[in-house]
Protein backbone atom coordinates (compact mmCIF):
# COMPACT_ATOMS: atom_id res chain seq x y z
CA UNK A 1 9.83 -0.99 3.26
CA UNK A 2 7.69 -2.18 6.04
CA UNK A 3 8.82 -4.48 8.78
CA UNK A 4 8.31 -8.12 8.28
CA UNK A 5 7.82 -9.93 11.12
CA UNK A 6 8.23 -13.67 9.83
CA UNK A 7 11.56 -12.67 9.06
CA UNK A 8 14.26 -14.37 11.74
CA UNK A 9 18.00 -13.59 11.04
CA UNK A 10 20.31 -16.19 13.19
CA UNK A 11 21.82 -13.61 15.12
CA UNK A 12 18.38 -12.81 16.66
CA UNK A 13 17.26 -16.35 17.23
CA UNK A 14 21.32 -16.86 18.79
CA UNK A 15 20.00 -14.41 20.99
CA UNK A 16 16.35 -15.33 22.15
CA UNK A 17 18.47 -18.89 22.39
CA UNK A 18 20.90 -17.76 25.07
CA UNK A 19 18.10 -16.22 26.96
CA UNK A 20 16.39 -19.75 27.10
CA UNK A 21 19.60 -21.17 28.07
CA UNK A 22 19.69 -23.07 25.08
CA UNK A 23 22.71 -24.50 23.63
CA UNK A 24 21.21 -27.29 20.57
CA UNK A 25 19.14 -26.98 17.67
CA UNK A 26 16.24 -28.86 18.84
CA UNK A 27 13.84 -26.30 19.50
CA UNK A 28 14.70 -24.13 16.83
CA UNK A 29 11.44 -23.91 14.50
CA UNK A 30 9.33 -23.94 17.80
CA UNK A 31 11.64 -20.70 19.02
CA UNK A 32 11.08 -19.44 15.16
CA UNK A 33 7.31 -20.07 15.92
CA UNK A 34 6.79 -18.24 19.04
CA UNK A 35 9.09 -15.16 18.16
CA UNK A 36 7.02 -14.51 15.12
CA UNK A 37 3.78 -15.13 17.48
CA UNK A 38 5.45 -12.78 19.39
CA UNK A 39 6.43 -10.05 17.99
CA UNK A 40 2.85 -9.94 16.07
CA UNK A 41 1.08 -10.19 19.50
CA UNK A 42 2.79 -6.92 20.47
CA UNK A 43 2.70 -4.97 17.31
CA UNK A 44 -0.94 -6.02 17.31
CA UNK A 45 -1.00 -4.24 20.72
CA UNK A 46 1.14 -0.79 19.59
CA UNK A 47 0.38 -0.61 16.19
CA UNK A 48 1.28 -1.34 12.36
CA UNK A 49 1.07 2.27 10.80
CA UNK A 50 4.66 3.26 10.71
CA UNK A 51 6.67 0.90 8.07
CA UNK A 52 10.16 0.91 10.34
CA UNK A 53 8.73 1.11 13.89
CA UNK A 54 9.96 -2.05 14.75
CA UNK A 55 13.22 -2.29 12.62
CA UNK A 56 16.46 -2.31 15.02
CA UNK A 57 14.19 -1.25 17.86
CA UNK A 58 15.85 -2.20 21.38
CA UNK A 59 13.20 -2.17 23.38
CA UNK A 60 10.86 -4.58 21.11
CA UNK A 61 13.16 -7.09 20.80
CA UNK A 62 13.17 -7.18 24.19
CA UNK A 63 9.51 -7.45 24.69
CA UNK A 64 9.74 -10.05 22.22
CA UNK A 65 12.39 -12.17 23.81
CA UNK A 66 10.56 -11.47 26.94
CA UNK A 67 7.18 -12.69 25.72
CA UNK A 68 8.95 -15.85 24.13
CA UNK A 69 10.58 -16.60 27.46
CA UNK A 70 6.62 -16.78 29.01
CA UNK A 71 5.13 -18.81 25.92
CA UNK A 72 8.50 -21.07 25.65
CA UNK A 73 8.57 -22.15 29.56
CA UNK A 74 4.59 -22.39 29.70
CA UNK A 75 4.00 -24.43 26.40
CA UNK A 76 3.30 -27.17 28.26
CA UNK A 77 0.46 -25.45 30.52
CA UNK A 78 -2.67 -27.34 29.13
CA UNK A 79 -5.04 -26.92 32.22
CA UNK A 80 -7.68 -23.98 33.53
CA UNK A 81 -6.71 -24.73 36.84
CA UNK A 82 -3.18 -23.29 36.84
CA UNK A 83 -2.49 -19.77 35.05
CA UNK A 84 0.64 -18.34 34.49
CA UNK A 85 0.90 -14.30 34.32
CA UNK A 86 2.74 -12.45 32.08
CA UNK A 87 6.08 -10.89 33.42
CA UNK A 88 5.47 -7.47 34.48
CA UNK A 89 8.03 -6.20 32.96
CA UNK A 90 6.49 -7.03 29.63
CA UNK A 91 3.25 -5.01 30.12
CA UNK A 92 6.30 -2.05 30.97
CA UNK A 93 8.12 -2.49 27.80
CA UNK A 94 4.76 -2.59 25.95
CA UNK A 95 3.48 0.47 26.99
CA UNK A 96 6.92 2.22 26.62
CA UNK A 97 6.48 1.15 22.94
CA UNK A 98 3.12 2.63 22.82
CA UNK A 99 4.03 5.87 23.85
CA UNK A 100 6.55 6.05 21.63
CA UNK A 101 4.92 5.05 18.90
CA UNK A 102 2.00 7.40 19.65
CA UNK A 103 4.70 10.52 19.97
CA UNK A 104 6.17 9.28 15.93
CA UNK A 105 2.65 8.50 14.99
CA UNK A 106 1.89 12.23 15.97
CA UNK A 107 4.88 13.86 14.41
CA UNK A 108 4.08 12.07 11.32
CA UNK A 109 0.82 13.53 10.93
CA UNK A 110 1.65 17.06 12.43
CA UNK A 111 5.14 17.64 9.95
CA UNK A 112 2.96 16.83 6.66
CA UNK A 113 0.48 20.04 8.21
């Protein structure tokens, strides 16, 4: 079954929540909004190939939270004069996906030989 990336269970959103700081339900189909955004940003950027990549996958949902933590406190950043980087430590956890999913991506193909 491959990973479906629209699909937010509460105990994920509870958790991109606390790492906003926040404690209502106000922003809740905004949050929804970017961590789908997000999380199809960076398997756009690693890769779709492998059906259950991404499913219970520490260090994605941390890019993920990471990357909604940069869209969620720049959402209001309308104007060319100002940007606003992406953490670091995104383009770290990103790349740490990659290689990982370059190393299953190769056993894959090299098991069925």
């Amino acid at each position: 079954m491959a990973y479906d990336y629209r699909k937010v269970d509460p105990e994920f959103l509870a958790q991109t929540k606390l790492s906003l700081r926040l404690d209502d339900d106000e922003d809740d189909l905004l949050v929804n909004s970017l961590i789908r955004a997000a999380r199809k940003d960076i398997m756009g950027e690693v890769g779709e190939q492998i059906e259950d990549f991404y499913a219970d996958n520490d260090i994605f949902d941390s890019a993920v939270i990471l990357e909604v933590s940069h869209l969620y406190n720049h959402r209001d950043a309308v104007s060319t004069q100002q940007t606003y980087e992406v953490p670091m430590a995104l383009y770290s956890l990103i790349n740490s996906l990659k290689d990982e999913y370059r190393y299953q991506l190769y056993k894959e193909q090299n098991s069925s030989n």
